[in-house]
Protein backbone atom coordinates (compact mmCIF):
# COMPACT_ATOMS: atom_id res chain seq x y z
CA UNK A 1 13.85 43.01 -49.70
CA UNK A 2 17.20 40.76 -49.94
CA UNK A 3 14.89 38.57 -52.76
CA UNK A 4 14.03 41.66 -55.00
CA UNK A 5 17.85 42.63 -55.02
CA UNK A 6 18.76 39.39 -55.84
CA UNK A 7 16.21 39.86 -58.82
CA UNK A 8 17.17 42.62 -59.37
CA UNK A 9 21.29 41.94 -59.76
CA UNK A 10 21.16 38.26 -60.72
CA UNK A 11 22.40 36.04 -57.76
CA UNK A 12 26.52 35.28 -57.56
CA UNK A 13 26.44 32.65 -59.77
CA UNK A 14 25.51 34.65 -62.32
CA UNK A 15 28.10 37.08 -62.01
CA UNK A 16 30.39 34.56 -62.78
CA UNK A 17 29.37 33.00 -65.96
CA UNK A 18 28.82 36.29 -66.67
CA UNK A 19 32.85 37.12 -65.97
CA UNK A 20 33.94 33.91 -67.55
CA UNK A 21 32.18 34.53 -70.67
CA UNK A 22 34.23 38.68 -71.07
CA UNK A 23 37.24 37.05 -70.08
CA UNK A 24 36.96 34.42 -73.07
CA UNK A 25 35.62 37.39 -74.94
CA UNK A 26 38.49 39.44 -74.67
CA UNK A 27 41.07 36.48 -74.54
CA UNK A 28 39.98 35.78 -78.12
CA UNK A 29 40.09 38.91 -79.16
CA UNK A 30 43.82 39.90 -78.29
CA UNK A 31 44.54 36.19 -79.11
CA UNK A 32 42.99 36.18 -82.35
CA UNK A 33 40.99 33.16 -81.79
CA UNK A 34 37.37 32.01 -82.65
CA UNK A 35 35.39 30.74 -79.53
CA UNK A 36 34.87 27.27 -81.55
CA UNK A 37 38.68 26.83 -81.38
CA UNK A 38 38.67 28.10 -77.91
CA UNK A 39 35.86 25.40 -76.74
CA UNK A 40 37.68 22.56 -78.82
CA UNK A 41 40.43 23.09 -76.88
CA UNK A 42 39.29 23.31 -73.61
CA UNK A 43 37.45 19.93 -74.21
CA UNK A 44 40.28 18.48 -75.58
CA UNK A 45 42.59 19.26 -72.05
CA UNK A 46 39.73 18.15 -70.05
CA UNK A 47 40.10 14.96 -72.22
CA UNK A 48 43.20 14.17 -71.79
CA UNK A 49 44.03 15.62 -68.25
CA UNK A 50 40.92 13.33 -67.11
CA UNK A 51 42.85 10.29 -67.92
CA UNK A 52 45.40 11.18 -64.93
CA UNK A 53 43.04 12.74 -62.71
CA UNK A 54 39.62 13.89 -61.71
CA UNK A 55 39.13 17.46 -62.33
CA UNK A 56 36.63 19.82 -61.64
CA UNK A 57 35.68 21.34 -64.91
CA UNK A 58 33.39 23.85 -63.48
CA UNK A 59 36.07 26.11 -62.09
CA UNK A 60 38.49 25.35 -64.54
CA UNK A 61 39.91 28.24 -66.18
CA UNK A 62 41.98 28.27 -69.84
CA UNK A 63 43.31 31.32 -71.26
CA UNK A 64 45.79 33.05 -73.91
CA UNK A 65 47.65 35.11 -72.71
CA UNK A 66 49.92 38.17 -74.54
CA UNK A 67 53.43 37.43 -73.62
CA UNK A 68 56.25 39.78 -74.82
CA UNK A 69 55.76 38.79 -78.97
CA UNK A 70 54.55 35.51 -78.00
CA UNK A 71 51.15 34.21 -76.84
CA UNK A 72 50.99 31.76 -73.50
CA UNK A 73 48.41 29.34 -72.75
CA UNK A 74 47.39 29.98 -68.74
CA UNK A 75 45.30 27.04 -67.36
CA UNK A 76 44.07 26.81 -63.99
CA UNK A 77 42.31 23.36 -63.25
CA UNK A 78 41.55 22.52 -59.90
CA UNK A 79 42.30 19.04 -59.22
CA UNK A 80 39.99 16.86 -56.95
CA UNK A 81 41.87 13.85 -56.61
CA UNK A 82 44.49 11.55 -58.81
CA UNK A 83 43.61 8.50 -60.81
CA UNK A 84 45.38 5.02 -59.95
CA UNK A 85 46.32 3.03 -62.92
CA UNK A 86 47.91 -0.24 -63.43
């Protein structure tokens, strides 16, 4: 029975591309900006954060945000461990 549920709803993973992707949705929409710009620049940070430290871009979250008349970048990026350089 718990397998035909699971079919049924999708499993939990599932759920949460599926909550990622209406949160970017509606972040571009008050935002006013295209998911190509939004993808650019989430590649870019994970570019250049990378350098410093090992990331894990799976849960990493990047938003706009509406703040007063001005509009915030939010990022959440959980880091894993730091990167030694010389």
């Amino acid at each position: 029975m718990l397998d035909s549920l699971k079919r049924i709803f999708g499993n939990e993973k599932s759920g949460k591309v599926a909550k990622k992707r209406l949160q970017m949705v509606l972040i571009q929409d008050r935002a006013s900006v295209s998911p190509e710009v939004m993808a650019k620049l989430r590649d870019d940070i994970i570019q250049v954060i990378s350098k410093y430290m090992v990331i894990d871009k799976t849960d990493m979250e990047i938003s706009l945000e509406n703040v007063d008349d001005s509009v915030a970048l939010v990022a959440n990026i959980p880091v894993q461990n730091m990167r030694h350089h010389k």
